[in-house]
Protein backbone atom coordinates (compact mmCIF):
# COMPACT_ATOMS: atom_id res chain seq x y z
CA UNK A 1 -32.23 -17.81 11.43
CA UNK A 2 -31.54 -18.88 14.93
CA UNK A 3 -28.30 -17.13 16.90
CA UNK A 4 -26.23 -19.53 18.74
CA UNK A 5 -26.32 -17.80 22.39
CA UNK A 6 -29.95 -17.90 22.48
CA UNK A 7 -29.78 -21.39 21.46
CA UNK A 8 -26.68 -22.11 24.12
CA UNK A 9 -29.29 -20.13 26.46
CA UNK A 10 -32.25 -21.89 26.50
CA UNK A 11 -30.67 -25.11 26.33
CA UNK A 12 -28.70 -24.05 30.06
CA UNK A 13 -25.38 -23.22 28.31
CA UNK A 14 -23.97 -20.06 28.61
CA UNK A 15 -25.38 -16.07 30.08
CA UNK A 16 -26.60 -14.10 27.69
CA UNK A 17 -24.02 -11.85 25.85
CA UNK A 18 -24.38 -8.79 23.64
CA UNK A 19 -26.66 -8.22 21.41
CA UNK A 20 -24.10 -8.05 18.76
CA UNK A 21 -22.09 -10.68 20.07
CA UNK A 22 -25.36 -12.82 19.46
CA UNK A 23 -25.53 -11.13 16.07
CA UNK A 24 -21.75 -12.12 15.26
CA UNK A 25 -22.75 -15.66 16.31
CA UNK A 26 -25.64 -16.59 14.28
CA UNK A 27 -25.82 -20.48 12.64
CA UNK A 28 -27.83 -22.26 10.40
CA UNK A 29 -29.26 -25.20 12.80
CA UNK A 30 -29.38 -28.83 11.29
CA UNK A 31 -32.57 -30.68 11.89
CA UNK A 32 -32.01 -32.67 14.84
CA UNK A 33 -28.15 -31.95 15.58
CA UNK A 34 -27.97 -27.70 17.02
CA UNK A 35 -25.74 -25.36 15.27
CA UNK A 36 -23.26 -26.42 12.60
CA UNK A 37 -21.98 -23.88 10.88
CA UNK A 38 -20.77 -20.55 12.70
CA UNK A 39 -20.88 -17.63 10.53
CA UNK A 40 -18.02 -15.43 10.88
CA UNK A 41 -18.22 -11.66 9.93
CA UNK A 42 -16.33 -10.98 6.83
CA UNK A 43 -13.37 -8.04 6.95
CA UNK A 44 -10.94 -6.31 5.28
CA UNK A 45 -9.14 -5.49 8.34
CA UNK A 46 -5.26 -5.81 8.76
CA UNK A 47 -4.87 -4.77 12.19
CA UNK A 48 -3.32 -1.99 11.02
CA UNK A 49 -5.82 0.61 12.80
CA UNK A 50 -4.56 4.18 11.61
CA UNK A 51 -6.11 6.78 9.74
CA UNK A 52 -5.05 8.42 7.16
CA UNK A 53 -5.86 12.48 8.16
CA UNK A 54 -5.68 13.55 4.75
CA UNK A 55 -7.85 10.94 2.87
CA UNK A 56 -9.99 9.82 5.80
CA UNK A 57 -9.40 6.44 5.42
CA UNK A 58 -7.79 3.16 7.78
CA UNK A 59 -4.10 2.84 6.82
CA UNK A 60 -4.74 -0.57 6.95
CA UNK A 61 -8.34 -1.65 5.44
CA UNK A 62 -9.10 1.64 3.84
CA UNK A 63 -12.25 2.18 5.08
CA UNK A 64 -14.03 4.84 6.74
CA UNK A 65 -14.67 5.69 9.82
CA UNK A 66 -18.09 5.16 9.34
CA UNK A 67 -18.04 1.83 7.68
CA UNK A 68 -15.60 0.35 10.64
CA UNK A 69 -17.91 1.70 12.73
CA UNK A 70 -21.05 0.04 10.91
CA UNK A 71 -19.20 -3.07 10.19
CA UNK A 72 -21.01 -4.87 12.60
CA UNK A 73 -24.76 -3.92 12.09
CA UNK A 74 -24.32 -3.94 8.41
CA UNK A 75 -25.54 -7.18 6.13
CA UNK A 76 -23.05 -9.63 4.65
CA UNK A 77 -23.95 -8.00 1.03
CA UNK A 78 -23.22 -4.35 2.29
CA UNK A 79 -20.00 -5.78 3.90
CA UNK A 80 -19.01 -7.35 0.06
CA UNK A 81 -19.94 -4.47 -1.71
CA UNK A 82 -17.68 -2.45 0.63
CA UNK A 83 -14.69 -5.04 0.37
CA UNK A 84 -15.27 -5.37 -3.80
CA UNK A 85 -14.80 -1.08 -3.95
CA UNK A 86 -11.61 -0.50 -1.30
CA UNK A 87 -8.72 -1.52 -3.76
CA UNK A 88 -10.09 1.37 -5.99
CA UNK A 89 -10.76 3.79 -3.60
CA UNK A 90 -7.12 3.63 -2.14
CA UNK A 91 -5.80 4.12 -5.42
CA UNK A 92 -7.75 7.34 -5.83
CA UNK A 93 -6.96 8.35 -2.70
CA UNK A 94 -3.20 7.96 -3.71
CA UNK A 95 -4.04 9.76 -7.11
CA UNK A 96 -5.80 12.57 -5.10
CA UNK A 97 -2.75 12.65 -2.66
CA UNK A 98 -0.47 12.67 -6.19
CA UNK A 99 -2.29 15.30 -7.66
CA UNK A 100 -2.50 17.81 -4.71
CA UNK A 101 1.67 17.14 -3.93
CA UNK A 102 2.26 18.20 -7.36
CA UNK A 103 -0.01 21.94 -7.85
CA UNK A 104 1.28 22.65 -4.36
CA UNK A 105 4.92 22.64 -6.11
């Protein structure tokens, strides 16, 4: 798969930009017509950047530190099979929360 600044690039377009900017930016080229389709990087994120101290995960996405910090080097496929688990792993995380609030009484 071609990326779209190295295609901008040699064609005298734009400077060269990050290598994950160029990563972010990647396109599936038509035959005779350059890029068409821009592939954006799927999230789960809100905006919402907190974390939660006692479960370790993002107030807003509920991922990890680790995943939002792999988001962007990780495949399309890793990125889904993160999305498809966070509504269960926040409500463990409120079960946990649950549980532990109630032996501490």
């Amino acid at each position: 798969m071609a990326i779209l600044a190295d295609w901008l690039w040699q064609r005298g377009g734009i400077d060269p930009i990050s290598a994950a900017m160029r990563n972010a930016l990647s396109f599936h080229a038509g035959e005779e017509k350059g890029p068409m389709v821009l592939s954006a990087i799927s999230s789960p994120c809100t905006k919402v950047c907190k974390m939660d101290e006692r479960t370790g995960l993002c107030l807003g996405c509920g991922r990890t530190l680790a995943e939002i910090g792999a988001w962007g080097t990780m495949s399309e496929d890793e990125r889904r099979r993160v999305m498809a688990g966070l509504s269960q792993r926040r409500v463990e995380a409120v079960r946990r929360l649950a549980m532990a609030q109630q032996q501490q009484q």
